[in-house]
Protein backbone atom coordinates (compact mmCIF):
# COMPACT_ATOMS: atom_id res chain seq x y z
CA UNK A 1 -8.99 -9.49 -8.34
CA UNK A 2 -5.82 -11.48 -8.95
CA UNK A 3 -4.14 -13.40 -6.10
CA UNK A 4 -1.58 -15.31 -5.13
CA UNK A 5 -0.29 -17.27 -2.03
CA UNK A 6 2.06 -15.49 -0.90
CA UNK A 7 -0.44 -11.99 -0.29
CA UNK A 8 -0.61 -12.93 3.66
CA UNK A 9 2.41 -15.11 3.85
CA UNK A 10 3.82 -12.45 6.15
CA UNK A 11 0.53 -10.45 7.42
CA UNK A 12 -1.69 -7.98 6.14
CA UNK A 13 -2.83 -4.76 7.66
CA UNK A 14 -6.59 -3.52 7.40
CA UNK A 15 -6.35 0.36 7.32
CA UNK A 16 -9.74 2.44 7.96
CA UNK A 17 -8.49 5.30 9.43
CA UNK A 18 -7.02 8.55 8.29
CA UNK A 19 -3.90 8.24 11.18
CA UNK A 20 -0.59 8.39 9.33
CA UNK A 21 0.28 4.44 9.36
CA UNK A 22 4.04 3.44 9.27
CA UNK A 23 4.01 -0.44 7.94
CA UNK A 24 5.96 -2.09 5.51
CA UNK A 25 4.08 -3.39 2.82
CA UNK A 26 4.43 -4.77 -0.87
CA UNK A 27 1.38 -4.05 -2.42
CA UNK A 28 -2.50 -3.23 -1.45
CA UNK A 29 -5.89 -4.06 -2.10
CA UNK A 30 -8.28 -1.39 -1.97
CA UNK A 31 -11.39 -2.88 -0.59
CA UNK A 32 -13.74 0.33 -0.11
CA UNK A 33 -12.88 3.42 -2.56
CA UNK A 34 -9.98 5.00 -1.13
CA UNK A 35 -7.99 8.35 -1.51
CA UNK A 36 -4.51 7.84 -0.37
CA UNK A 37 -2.96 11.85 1.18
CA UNK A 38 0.85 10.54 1.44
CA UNK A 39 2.78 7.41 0.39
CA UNK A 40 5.59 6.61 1.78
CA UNK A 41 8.78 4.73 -0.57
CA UNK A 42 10.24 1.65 1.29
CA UNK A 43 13.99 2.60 2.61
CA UNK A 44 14.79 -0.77 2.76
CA UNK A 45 16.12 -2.89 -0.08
CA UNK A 46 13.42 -5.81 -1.28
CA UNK A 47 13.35 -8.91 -2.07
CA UNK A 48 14.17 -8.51 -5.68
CA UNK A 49 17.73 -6.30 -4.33
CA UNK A 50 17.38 -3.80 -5.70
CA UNK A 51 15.93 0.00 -4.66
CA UNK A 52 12.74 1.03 -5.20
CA UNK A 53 11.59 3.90 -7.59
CA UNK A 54 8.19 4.54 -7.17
CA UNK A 55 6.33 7.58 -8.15
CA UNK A 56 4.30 7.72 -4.74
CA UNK A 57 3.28 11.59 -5.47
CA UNK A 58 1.52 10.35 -8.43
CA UNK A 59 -0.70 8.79 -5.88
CA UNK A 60 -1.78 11.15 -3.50
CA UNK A 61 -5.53 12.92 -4.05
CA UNK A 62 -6.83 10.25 -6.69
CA UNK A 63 -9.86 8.40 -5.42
CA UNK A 64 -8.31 4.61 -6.28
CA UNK A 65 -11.40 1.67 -7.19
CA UNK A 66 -11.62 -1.19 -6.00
CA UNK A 67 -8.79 -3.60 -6.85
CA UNK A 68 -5.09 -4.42 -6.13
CA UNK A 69 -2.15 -2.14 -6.55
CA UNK A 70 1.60 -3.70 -6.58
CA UNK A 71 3.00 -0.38 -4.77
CA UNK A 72 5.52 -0.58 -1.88
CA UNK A 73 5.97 1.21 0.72
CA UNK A 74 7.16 1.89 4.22
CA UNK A 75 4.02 4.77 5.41
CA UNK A 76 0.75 5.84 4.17
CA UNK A 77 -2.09 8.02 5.08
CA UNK A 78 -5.43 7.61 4.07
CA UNK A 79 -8.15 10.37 2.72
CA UNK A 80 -10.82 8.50 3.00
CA UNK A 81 -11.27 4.78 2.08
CA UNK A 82 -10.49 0.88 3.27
CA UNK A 83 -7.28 -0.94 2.19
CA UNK A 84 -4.96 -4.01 2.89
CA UNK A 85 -1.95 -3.43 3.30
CA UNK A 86 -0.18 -6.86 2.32
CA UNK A 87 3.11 -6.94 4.87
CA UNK A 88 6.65 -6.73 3.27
């Protein structure tokens, strides 16, 4: 799995549950097979300033492997599955 420094420059979030989560976050690493129910977009501008335009409906109901996914958001609700959520 690639990394870089800056993943927990800020915080991470370890998300087990299926509670709706509100966090802002850059990107996440699946760490247990996960199916994501609802993503969230970011509504805030990042640090590239520009909007995001993410297809987060694309998302919902696949079972994701293992690995790391450069998707923001602001929310996200889990299925099933373990993620970090690497903090905006």
């Amino acid at each position: 799995m690639p990394m870089n420094r800056e993943h927990a420059s800020k915080g991470y979030k370890v998300l087990t549950t299926t509670d709706a989560t509100t966090f802002a976050f850059y990107g996440f690493t699946v760490i247990s097979e996960a199916t994501i129910s609802s993503i969230t977009a970011p509504t805030v501008v990042g640090a590239e300033n520009t909007a995001y335009d993410g297809d987060e409906d694309g998302l919902a109901g696949d079972a994701l492997p293992v690995g790391y996914y450069p998707v923001r958001g602001s929310a996200i609700t889990l299925t099933s599955g373990k993620v970090i959520l690497w903090k905006e």
